[in-house]
N, C-alpha and C. Protein backbone atom coordinates (compact mmCIF):
# COMPACT_ATOMS: atom_id res chain seq x y z
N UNK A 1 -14.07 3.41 9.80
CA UNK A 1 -13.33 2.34 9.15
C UNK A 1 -11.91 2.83 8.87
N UNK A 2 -10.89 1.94 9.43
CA UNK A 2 -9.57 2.45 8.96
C UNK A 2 -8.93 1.15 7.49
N UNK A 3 -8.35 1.68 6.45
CA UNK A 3 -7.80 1.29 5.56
C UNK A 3 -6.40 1.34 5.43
N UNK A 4 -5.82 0.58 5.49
CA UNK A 4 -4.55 0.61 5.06
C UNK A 4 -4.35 0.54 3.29
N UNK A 5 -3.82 1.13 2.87
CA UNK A 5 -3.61 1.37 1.65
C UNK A 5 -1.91 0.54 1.14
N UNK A 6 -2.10 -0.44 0.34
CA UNK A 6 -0.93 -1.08 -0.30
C UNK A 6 -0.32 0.06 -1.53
N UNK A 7 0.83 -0.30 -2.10
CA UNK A 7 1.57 0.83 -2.91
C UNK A 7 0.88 0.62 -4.40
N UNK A 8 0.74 -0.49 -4.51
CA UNK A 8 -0.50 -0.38 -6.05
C UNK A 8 -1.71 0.94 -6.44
N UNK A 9 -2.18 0.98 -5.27
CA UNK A 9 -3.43 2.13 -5.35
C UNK A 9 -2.31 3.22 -5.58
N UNK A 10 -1.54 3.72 -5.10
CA UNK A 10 -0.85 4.88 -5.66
C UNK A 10 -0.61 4.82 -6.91
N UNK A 11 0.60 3.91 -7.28
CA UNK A 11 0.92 3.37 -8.45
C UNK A 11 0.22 3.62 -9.85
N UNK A 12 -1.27 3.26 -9.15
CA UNK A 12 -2.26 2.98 -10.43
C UNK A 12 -2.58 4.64 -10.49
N UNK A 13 -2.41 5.51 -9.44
CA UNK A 13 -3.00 6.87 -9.87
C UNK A 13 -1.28 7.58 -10.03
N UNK A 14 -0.27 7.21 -9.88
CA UNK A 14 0.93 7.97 -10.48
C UNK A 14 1.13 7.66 -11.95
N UNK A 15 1.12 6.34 -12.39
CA UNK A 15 1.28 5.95 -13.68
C UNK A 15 0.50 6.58 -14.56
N UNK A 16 0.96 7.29 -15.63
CA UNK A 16 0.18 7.96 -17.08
C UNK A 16 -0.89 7.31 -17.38
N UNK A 17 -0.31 6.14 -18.10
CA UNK A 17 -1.38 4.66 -18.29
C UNK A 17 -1.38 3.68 -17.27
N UNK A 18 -2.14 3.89 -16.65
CA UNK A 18 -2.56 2.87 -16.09
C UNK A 18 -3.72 2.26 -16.07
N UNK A 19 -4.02 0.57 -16.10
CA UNK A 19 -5.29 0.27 -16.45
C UNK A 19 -6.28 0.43 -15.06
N UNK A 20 -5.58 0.57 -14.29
CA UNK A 20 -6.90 0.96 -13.06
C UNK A 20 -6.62 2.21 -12.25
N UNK A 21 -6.27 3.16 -13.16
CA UNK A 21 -6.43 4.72 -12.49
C UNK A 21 -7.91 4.71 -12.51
N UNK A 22 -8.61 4.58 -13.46
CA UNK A 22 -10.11 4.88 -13.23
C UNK A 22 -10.59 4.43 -11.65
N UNK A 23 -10.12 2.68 -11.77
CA UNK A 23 -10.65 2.59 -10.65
C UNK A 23 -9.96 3.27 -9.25
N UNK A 24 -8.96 3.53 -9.16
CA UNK A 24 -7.91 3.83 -7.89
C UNK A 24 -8.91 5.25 -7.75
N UNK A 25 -8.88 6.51 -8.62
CA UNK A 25 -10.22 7.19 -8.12
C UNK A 25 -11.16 7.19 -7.83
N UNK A 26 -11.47 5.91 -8.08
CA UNK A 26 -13.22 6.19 -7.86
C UNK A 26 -13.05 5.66 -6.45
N UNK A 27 -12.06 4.38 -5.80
CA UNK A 27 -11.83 4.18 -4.54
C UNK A 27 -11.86 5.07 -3.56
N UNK A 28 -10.68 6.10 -3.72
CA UNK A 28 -10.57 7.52 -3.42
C UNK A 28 -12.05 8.29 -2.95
N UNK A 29 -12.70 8.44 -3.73
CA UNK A 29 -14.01 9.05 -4.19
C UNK A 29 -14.94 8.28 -2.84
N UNK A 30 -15.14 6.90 -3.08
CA UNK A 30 -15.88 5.99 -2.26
C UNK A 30 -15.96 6.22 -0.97
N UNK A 31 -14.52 5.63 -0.64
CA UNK A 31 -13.89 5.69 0.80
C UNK A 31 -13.32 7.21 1.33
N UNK A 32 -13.74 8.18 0.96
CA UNK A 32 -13.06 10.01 1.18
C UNK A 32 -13.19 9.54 2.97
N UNK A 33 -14.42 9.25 3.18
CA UNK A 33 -14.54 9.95 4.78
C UNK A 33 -13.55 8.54 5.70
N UNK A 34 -13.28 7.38 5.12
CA UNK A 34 -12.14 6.72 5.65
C UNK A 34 -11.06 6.82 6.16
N UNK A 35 -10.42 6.33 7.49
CA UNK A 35 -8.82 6.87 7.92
C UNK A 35 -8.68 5.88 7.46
N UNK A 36 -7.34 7.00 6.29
CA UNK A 36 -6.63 5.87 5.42
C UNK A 36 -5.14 5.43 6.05
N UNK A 37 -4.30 4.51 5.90
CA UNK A 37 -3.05 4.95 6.67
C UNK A 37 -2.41 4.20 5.08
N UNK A 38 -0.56 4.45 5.56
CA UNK A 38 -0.05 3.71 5.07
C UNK A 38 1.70 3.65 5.32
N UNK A 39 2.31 3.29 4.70
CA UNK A 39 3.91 3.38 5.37
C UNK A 39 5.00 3.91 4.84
N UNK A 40 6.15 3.85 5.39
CA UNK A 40 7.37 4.29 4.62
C UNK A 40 7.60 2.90 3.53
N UNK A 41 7.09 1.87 3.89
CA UNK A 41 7.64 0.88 2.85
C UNK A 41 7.32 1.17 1.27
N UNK A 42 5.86 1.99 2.05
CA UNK A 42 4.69 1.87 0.45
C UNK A 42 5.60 3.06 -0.22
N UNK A 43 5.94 4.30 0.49
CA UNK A 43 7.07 5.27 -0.20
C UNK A 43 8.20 4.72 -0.42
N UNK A 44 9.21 4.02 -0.30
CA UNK A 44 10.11 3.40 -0.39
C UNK A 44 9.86 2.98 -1.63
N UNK A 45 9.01 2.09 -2.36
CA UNK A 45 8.43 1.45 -2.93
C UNK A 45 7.93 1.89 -4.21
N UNK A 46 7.29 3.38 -4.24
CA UNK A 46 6.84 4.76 -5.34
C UNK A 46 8.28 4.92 -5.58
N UNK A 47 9.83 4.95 -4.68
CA UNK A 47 10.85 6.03 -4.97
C UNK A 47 11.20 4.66 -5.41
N UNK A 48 11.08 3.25 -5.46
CA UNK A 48 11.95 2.32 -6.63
C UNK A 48 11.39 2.48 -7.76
N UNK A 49 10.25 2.67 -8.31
CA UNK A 49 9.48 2.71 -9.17
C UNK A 49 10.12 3.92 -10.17
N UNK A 50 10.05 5.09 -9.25
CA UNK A 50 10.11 6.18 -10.02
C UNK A 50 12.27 6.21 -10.69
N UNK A 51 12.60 5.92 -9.86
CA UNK A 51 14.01 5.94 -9.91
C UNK A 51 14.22 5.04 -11.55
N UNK A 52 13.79 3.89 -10.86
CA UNK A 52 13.73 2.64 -12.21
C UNK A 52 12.97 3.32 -13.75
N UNK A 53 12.36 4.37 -13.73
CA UNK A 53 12.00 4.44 -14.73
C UNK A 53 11.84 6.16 -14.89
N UNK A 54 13.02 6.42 -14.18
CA UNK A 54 13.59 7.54 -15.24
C UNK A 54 13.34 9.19 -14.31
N UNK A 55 12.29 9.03 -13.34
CA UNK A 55 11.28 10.27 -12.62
C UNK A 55 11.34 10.39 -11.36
N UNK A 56 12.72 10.13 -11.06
CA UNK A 56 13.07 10.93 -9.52
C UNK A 56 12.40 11.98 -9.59
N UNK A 57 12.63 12.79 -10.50
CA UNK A 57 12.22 14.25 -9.70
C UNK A 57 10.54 14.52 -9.46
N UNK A 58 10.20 14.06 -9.28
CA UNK A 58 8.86 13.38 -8.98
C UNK A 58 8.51 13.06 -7.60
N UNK A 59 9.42 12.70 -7.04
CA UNK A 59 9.58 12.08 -6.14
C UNK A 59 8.43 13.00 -4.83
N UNK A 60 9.44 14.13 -4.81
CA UNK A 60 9.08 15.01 -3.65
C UNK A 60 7.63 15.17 -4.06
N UNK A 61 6.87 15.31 -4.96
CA UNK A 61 5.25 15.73 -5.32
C UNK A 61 4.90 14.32 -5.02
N UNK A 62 5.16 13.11 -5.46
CA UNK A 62 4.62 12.05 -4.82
C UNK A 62 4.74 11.60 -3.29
N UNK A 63 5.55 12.11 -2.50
CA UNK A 63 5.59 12.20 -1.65
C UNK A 63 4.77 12.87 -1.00
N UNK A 64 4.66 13.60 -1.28
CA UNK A 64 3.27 15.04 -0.56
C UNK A 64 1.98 14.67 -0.86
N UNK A 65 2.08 14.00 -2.08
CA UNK A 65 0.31 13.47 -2.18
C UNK A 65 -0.01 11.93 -1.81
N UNK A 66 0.91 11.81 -1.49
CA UNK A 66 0.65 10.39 -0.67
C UNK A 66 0.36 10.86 1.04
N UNK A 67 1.35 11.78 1.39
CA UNK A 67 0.71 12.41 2.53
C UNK A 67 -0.25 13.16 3.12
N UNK A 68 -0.71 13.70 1.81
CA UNK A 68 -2.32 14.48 1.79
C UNK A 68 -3.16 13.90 1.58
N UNK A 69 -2.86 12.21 1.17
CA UNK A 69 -4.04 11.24 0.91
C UNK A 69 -4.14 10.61 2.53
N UNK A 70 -3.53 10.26 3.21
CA UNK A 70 -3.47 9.33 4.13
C UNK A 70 -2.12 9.45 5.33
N UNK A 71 -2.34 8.52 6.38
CA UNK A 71 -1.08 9.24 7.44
C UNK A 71 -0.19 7.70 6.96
N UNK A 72 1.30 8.46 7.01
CA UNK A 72 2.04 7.51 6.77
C UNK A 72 2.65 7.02 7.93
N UNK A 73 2.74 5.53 8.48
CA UNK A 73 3.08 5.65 9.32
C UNK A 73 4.42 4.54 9.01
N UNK A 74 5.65 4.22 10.34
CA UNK A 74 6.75 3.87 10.00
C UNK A 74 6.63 2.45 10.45
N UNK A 75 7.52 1.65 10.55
CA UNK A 75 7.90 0.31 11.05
C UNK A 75 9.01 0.20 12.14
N UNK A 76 8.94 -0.62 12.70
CA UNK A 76 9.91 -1.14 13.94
C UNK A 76 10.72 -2.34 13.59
N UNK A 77 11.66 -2.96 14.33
CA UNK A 77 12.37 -3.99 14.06
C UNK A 77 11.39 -5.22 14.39
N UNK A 78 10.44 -5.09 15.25
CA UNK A 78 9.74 -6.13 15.82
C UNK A 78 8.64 -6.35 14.97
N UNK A 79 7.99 -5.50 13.86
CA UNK A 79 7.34 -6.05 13.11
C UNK A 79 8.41 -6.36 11.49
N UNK A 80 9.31 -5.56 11.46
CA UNK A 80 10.25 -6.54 10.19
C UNK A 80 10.24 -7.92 10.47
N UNK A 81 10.72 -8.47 11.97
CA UNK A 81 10.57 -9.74 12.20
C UNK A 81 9.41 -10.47 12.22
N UNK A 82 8.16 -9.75 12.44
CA UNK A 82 7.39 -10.30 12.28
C UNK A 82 6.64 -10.83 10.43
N UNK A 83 7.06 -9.65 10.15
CA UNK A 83 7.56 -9.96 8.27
C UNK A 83 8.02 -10.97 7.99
N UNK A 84 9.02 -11.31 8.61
CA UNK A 84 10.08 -12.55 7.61
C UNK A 84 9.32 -13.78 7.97
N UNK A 85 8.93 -13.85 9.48
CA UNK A 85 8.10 -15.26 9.41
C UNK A 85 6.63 -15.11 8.64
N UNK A 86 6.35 -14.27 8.36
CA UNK A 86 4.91 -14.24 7.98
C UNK A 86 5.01 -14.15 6.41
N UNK A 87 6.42 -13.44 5.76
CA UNK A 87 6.85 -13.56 4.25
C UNK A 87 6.88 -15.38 4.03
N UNK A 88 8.05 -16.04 4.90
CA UNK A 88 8.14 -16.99 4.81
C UNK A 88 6.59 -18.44 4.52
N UNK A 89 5.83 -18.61 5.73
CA UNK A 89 5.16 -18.92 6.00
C UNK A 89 3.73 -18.48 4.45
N UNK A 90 3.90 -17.16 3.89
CA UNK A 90 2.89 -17.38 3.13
C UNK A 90 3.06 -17.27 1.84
N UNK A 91 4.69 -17.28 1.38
CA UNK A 91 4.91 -17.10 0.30
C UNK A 91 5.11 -15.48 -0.05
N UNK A 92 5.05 -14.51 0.54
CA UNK A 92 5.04 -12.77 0.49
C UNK A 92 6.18 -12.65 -0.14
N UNK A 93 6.27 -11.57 -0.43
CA UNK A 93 7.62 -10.78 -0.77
C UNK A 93 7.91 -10.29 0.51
N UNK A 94 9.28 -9.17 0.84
CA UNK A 94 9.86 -8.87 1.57
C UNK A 94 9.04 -7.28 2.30
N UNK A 95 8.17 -6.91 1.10
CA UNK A 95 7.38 -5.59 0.84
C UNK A 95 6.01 -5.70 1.35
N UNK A 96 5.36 -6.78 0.60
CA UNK A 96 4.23 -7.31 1.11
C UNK A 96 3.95 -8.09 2.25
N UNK A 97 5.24 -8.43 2.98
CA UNK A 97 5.22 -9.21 4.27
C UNK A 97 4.65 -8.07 5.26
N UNK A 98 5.87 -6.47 5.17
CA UNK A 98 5.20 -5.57 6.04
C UNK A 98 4.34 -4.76 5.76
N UNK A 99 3.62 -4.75 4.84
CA UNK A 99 2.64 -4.36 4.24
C UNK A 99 1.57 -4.80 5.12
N UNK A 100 1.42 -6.18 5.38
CA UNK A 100 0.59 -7.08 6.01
C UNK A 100 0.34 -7.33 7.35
N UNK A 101 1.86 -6.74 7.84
CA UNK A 101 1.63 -6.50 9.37
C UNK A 101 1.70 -5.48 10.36
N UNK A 102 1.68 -4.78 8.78
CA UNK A 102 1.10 -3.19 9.68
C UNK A 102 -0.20 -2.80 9.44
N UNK A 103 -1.09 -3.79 8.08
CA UNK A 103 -2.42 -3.68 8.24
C UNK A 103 -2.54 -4.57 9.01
N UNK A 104 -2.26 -5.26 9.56
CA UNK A 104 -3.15 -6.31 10.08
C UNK A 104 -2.87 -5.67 11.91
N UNK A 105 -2.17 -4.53 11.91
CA UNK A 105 -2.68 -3.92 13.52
C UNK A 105 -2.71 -2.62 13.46
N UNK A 106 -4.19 -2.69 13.83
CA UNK A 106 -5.00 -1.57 13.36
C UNK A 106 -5.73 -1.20 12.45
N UNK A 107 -5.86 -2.05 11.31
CA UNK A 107 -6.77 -1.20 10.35
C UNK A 107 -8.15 -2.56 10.12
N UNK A 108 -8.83 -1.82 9.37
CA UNK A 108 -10.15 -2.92 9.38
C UNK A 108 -9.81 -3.74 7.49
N UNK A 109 -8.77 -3.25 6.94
CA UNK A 109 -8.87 -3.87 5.92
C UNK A 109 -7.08 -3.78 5.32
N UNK A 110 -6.67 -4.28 4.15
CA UNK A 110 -6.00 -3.93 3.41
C UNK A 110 -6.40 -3.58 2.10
N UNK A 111 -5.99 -2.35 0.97
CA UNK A 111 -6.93 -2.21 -0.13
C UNK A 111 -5.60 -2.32 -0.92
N UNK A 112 -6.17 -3.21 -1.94
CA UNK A 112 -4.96 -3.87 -3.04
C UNK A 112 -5.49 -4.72 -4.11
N UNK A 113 -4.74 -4.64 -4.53
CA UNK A 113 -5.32 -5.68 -5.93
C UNK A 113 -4.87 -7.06 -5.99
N UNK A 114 -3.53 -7.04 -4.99
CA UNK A 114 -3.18 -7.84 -4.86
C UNK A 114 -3.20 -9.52 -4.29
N UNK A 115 -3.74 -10.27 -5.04
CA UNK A 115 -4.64 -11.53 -3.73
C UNK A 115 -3.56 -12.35 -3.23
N UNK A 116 -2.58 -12.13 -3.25
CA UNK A 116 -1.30 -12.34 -2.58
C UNK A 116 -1.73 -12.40 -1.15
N UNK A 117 -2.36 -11.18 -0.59
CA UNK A 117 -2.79 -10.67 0.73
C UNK A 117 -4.22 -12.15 1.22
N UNK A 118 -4.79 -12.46 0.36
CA UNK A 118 -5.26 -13.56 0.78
C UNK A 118 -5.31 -14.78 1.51
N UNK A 119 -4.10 -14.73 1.24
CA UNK A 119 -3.33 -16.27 1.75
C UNK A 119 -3.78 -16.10 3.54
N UNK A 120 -3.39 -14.72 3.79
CA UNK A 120 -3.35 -14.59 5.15
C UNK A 120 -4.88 -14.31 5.98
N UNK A 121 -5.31 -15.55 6.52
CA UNK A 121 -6.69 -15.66 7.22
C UNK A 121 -7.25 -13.97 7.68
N UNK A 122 -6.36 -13.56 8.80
CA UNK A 122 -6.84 -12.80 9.50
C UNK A 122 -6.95 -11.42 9.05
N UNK A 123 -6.34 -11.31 7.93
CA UNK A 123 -6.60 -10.11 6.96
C UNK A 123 -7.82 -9.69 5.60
N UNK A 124 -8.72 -9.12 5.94
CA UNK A 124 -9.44 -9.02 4.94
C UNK A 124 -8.79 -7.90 3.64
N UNK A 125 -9.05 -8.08 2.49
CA UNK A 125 -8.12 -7.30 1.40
C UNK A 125 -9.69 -6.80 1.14
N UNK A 126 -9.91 -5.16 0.57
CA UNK A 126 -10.45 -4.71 -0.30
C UNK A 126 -9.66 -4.72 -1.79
N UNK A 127 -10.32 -5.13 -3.20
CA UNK A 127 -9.65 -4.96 -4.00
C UNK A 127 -10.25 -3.96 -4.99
N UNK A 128 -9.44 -2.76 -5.00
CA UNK A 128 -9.97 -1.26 -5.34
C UNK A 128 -10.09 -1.60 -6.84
N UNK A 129 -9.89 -2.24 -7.69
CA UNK A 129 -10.33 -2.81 -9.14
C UNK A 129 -11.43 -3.08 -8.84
N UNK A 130 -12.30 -3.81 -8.11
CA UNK A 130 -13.56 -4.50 -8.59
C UNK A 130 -14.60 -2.97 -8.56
């Protein structure tokens, strides 16, 4: 089974408090023998987070354990475009558009909390909270 991993599951295990670190490990835990993937957007995404609230220097260790969790992989211009109509069309953000269309070739799921990812038929979402 391959998983694509959205930037929340990190999130929830970088944040001090967070209300679903419990669960974001135990996901972890569940799915170990899973190829996980995920992207530069989802890092892009940890380095607005961290910047916005104070913990650049962070950065480089979140970086490395996002890469020891899973393979990161990059984007092309031809799926950005495929983003904007598919942002457009389902209501997405600009993040979650390619989020969606880089799980949606190749992986057997997206794992998120997010039911945003719903909207879109051909994508099944795991949601690592339940």
């Amino acid at each position: 089974m391959k998983l694509y991993l959205d930037t929340d599951v990190f999130l929830a295990l970088l944040k001090e408090e967070d209300r679903h670190k419990k669960a974001a490990i135990a996901f972890f835990e569940k799915y170990s023998a899973a190829e996980k993937t995920t992207s530069t957007v989802c890092c892009l995404e940890i380095w607005f987070y961290l910047y916005k609230n104070g913990q650049q220097k962070k950065m480089v260790d979140a970086l490395r354990a996002v890469a020891a969790m899973c393979t990161v992989q990059d984007f092309n211009a031809k799926q950005m475009g495929q983003a904007v109509f598919l942002s457009a069309e389902n209501r997405l953000s600009p993040a979650d558009a390619l989020h969606a269309v880089l799980a949606a070739d190749g992986a057997d799921a997206i794992v998120s909390s997010d039911a945003s990812f719903d909207r879109i038929a051909s994508l099944k979402r795991i949601d690592f909270t339940n």
